[in-house]
C-alpha atoms as a PDB file:
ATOM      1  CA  UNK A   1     -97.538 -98.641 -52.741  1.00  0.00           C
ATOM      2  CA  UNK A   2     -96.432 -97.130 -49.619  1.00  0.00           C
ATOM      3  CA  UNK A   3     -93.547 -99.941 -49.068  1.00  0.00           C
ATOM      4  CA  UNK A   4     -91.889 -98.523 -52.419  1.00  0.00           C
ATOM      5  CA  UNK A   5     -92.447 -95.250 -51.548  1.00  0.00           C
ATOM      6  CA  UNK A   6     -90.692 -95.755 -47.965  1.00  0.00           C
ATOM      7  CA  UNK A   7     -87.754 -97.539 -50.004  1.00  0.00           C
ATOM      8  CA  UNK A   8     -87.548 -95.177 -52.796  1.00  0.00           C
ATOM      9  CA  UNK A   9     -86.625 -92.537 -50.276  1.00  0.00           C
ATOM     10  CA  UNK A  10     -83.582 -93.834 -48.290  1.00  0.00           C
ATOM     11  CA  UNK A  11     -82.434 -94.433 -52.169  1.00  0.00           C
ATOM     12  CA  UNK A  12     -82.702 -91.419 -52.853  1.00  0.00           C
ATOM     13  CA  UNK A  13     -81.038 -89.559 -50.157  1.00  0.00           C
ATOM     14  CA  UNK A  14     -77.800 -92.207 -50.611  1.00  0.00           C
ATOM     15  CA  UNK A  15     -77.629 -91.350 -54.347  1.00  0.00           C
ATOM     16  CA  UNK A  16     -77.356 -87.715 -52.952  1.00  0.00           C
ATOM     17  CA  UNK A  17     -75.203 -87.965 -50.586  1.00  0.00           C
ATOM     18  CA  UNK A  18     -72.975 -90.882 -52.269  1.00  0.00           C
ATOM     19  CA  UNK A  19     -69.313 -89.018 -51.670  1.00  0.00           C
ATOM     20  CA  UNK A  20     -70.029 -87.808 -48.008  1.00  0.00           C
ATOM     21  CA  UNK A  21     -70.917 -91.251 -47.127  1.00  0.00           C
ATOM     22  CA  UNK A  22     -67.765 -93.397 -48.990  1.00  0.00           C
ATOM     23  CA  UNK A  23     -65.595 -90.312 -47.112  1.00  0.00           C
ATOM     24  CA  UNK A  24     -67.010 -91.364 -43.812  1.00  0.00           C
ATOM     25  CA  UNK A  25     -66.504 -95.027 -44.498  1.00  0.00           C
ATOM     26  CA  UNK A  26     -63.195 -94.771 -45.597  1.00  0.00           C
ATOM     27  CA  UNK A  27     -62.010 -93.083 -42.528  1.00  0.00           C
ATOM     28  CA  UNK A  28     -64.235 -95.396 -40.511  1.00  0.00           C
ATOM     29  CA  UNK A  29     -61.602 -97.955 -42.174  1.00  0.00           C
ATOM     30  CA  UNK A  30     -58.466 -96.392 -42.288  1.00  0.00           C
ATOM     31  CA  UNK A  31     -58.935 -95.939 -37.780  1.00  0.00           C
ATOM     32  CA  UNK A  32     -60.141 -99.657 -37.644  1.00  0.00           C
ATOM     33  CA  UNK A  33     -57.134-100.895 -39.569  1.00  0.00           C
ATOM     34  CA  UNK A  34     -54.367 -98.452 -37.461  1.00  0.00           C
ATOM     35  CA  UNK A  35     -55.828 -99.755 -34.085  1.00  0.00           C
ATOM     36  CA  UNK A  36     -55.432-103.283 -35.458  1.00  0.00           C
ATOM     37  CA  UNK A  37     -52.313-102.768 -36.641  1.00  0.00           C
ATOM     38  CA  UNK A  38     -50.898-101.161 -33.283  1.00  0.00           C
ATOM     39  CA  UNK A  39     -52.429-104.004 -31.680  1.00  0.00           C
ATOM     40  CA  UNK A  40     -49.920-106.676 -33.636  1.00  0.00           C
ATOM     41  CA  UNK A  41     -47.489-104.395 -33.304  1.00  0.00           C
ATOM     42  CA  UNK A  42     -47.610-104.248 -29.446  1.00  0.00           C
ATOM     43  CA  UNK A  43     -47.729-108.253 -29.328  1.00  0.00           C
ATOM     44  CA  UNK A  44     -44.747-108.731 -31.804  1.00  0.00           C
ATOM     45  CA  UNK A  45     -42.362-106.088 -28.786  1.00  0.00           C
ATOM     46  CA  UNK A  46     -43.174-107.801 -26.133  1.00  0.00           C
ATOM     47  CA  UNK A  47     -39.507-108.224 -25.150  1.00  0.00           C
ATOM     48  CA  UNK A  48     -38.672-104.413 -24.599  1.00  0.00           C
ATOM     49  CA  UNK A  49     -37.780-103.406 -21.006  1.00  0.00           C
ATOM     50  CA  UNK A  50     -39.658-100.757 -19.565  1.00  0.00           C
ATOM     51  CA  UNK A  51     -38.190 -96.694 -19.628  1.00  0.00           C
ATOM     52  CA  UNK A  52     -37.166 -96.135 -16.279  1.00  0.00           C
ATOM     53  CA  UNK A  53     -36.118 -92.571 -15.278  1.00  0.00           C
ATOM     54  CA  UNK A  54     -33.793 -91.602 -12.668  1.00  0.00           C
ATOM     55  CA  UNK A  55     -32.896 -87.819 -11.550  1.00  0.00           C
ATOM     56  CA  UNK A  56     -29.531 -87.294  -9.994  1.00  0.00           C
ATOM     57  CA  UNK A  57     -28.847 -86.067  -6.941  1.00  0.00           C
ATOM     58  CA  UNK A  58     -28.692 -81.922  -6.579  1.00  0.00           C
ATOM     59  CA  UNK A  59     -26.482 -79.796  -4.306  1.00  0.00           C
ATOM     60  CA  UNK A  60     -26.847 -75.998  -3.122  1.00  0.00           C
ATOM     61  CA  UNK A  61     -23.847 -74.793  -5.363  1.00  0.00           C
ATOM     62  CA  UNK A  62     -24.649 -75.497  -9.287  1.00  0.00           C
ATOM     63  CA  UNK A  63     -26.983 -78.139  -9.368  1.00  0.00           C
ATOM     64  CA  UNK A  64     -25.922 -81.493 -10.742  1.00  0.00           C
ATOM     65  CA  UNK A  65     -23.396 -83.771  -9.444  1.00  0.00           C
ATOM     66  CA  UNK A  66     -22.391 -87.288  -8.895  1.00  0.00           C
ATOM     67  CA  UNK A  67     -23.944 -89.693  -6.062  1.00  0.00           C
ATOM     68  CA  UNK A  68     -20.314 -89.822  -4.167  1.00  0.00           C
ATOM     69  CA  UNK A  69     -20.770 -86.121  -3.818  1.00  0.00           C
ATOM     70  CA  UNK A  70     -24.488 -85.316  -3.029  1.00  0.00           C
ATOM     71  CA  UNK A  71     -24.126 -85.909   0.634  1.00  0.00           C
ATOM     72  CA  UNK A  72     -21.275 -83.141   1.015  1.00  0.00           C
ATOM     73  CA  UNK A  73     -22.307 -80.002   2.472  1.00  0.00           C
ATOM     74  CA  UNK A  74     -20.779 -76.657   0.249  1.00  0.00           C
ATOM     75  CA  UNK A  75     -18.816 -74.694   2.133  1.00  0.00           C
ATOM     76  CA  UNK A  76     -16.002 -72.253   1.860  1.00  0.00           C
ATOM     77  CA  UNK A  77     -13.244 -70.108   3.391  1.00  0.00           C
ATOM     78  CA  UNK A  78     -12.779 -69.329   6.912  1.00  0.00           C
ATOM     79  CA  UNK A  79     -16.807 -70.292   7.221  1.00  0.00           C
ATOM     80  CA  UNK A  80     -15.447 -74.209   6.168  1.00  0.00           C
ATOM     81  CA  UNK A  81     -12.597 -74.683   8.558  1.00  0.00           C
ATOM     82  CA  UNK A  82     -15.463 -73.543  11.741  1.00  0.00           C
ATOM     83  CA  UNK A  83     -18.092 -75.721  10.171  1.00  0.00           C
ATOM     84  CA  UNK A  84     -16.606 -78.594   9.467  1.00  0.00           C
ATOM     85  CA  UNK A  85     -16.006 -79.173  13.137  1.00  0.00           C
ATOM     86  CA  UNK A  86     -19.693 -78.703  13.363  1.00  0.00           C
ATOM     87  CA  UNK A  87     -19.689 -81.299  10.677  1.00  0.00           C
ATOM     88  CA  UNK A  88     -22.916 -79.368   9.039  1.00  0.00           C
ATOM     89  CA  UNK A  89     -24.651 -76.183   9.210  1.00  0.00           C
ATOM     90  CA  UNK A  90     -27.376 -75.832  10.726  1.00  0.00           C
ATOM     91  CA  UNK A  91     -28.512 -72.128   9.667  1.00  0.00           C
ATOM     92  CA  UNK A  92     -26.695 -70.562   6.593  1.00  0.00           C
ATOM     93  CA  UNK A  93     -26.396 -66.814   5.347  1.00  0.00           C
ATOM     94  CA  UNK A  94     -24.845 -64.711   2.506  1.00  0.00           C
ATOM     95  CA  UNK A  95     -22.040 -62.323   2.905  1.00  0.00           C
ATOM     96  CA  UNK A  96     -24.245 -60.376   0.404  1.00  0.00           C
ATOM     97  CA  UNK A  97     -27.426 -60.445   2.780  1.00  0.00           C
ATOM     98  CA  UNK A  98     -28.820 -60.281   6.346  1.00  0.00           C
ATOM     99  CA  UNK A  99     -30.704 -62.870   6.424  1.00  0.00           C
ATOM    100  CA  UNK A 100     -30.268 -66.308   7.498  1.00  0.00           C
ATOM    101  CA  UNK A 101     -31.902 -69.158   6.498  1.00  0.00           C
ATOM    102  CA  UNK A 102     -32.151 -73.108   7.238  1.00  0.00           C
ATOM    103  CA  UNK A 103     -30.006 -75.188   4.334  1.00  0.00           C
ATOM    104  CA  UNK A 104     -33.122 -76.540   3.311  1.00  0.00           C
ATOM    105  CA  UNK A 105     -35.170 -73.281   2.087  1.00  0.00           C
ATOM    106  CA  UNK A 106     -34.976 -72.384  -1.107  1.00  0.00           C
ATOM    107  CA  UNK A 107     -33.616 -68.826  -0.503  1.00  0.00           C
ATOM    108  CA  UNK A 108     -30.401 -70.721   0.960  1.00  0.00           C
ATOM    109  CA  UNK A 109     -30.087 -73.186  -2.018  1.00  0.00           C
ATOM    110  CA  UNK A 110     -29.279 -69.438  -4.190  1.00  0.00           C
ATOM    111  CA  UNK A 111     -26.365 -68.408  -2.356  1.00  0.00           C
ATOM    112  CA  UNK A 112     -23.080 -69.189  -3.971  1.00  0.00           C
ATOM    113  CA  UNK A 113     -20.527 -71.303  -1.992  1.00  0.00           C
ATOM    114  CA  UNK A 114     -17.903 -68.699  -2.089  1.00  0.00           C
ATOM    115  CA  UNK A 115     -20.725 -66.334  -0.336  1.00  0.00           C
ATOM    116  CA  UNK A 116     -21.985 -68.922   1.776  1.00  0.00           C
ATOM    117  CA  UNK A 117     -21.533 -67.955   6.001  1.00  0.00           C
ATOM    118  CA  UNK A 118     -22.570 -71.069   8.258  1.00  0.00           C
ATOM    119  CA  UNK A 119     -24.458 -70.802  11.893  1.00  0.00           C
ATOM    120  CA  UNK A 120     -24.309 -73.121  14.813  1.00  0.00           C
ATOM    121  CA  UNK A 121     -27.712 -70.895  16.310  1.00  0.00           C
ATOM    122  CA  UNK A 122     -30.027 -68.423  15.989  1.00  0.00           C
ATOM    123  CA  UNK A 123     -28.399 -66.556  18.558  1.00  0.00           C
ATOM    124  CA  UNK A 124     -25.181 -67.086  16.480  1.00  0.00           C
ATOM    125  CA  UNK A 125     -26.659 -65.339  13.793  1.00  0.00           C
ATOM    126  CA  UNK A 126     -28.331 -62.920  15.355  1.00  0.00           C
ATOM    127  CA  UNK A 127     -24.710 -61.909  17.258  1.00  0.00           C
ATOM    128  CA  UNK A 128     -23.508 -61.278  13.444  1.00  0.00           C
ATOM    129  CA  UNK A 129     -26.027 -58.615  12.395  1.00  0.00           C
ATOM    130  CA  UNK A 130     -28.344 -61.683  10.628  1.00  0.00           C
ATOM    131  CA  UNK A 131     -32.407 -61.456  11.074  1.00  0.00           C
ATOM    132  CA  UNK A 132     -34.383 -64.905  10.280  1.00  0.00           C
ATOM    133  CA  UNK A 133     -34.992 -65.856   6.933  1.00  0.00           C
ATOM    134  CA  UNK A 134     -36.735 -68.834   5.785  1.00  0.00           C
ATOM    135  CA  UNK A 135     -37.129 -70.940   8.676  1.00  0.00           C
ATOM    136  CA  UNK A 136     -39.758 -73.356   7.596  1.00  0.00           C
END
């Protein structure tokens, strides 16, 4: 008597709950069947080549140019012809500032080419009215 009970009562509760519980098998389904699926579909690409990414190289001026390029300092007017003897700068201003900065820091990266005033020293600099910058 109290075996039929216990069974009557799961019985019960699945007629009740009939639609909740086909819902959650369904589902319980459906995700089985996608993972399997990705699965064969992972074995069947074997052959595609990994995404590699590459960034290209960046400059102080406008950003983006080509490798044969990236290695050329930005210079500019009288500033070039002084500097190029120099062969690179090793502290940079703006015309538009009083500040000077090493090429590196990101305050220098800003200033435009055409503004761009190049530094053999901090005494240099200094001489030209310039206080230190970014000098990290």
């Amino acid at each position: 008597m109290y075996l039929a009970h216990l069974l009557k009562s799961p019985v019960e509760m699945v007629r009740r709950h009939q639609d909740r519980i086909l819902l959650f098998l369904a589902l319980i389904l459906i995700g089985v069947l996608s993972f399997e699926a990705g699965l064969l579909y992972s074995r069947f690409n074997q052959e595609e080549k990994p995404l590699i990414i590459s960034l290209p190289a960046v400059t102080q001026d406008t950003g983006i140019v080509s490798e044969n390029q990236a290695q050329k300092p930005v210079l500019s007017g009288v500033e070039s012809t002084a500097s190029q003897s120099n062969k690179q700068c090793v502290f940079v201003g703006s015309k538009n500032s009083n500040k000077y900065h090493l090429p590196s820091c990101a305050p220098a990266k800003r200033i435009k080419p055409e503004n761009l005033v190049c530094f053999a020293s901090t005494e240099d600099a200094e001489k030209r009215g310039y206080i230190a910058g970014c000098l990290k």
